[in-house]
Protein backbone atom coordinates (compact mmCIF):
# COMPACT_ATOMS: atom_id res chain seq x y z
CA UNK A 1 0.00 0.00 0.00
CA UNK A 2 1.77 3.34 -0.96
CA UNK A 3 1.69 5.96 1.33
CA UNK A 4 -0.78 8.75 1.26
CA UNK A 5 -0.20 12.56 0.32
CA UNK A 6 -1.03 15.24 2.95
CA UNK A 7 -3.06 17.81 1.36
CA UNK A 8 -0.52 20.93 2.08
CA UNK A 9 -2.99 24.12 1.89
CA UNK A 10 -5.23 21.93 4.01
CA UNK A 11 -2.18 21.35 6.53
CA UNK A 12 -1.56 25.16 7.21
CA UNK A 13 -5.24 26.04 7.76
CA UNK A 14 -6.63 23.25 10.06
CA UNK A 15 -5.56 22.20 13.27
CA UNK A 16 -6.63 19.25 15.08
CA UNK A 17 -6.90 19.36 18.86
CA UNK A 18 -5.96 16.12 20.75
CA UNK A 19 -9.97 15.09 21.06
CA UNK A 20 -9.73 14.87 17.64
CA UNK A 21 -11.57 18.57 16.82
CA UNK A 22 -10.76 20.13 13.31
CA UNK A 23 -10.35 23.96 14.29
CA UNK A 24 -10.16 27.21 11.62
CA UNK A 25 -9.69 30.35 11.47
CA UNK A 26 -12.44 32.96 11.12
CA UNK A 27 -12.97 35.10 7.76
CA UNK A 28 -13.45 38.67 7.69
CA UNK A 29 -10.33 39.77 9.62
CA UNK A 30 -7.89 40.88 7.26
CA UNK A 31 -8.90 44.53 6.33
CA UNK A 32 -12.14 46.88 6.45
CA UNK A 33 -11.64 47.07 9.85
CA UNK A 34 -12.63 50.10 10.63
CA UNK A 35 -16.69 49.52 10.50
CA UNK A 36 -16.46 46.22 12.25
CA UNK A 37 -16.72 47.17 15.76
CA UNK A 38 -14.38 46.02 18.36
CA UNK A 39 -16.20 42.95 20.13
CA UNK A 40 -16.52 41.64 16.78
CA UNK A 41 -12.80 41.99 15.50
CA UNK A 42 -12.36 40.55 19.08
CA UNK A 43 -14.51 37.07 18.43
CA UNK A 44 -13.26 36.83 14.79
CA UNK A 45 -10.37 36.06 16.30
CA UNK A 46 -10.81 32.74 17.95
CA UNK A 47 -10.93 29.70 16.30
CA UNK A 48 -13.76 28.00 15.56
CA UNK A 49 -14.56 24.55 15.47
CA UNK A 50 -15.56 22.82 11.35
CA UNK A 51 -19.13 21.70 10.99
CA UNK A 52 -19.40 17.45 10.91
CA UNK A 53 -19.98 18.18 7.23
CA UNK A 54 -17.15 19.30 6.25
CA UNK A 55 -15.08 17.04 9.03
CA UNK A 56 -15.03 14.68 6.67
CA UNK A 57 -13.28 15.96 3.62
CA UNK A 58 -10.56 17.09 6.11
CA UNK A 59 -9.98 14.07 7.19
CA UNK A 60 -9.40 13.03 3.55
CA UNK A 61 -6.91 15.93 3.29
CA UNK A 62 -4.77 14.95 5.94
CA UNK A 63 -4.92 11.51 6.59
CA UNK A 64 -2.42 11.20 9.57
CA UNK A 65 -3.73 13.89 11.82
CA UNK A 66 -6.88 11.36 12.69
């Protein structure tokens, strides 16, 4: 069986926490900041954790991280 590719752009924008959570960052935080107010710059800013749906093509794209 030949080994499997990691999916690279997939590699540098997931993370997966230790319970096995895919995590990602936010959109809508890299300019036209000045109308956004402040509480919501502030939240953008956490991660948030992928929808089961999508889970699974993640786990596709990175097949050792699971």
């Amino acid at each position: 069986m030949p080994k499997l590719k990691t999916n690279k752009a997939a590699r540098k924008r997931f993370k997966i926490t230790a319970s096995k959570k895919v995590l990602h960052k936010k959109a809508n935080k890299s300019h036209i900041l000045t109308k956004k107010a402040s509480k919501r710059i502030r939240q953008l800013g956490k991660p948030a954790e992928l929808s089961p749906a999508d889970r699974k093509t993640v786990k596709k794209m990175l097949p050792y991280d699971f």
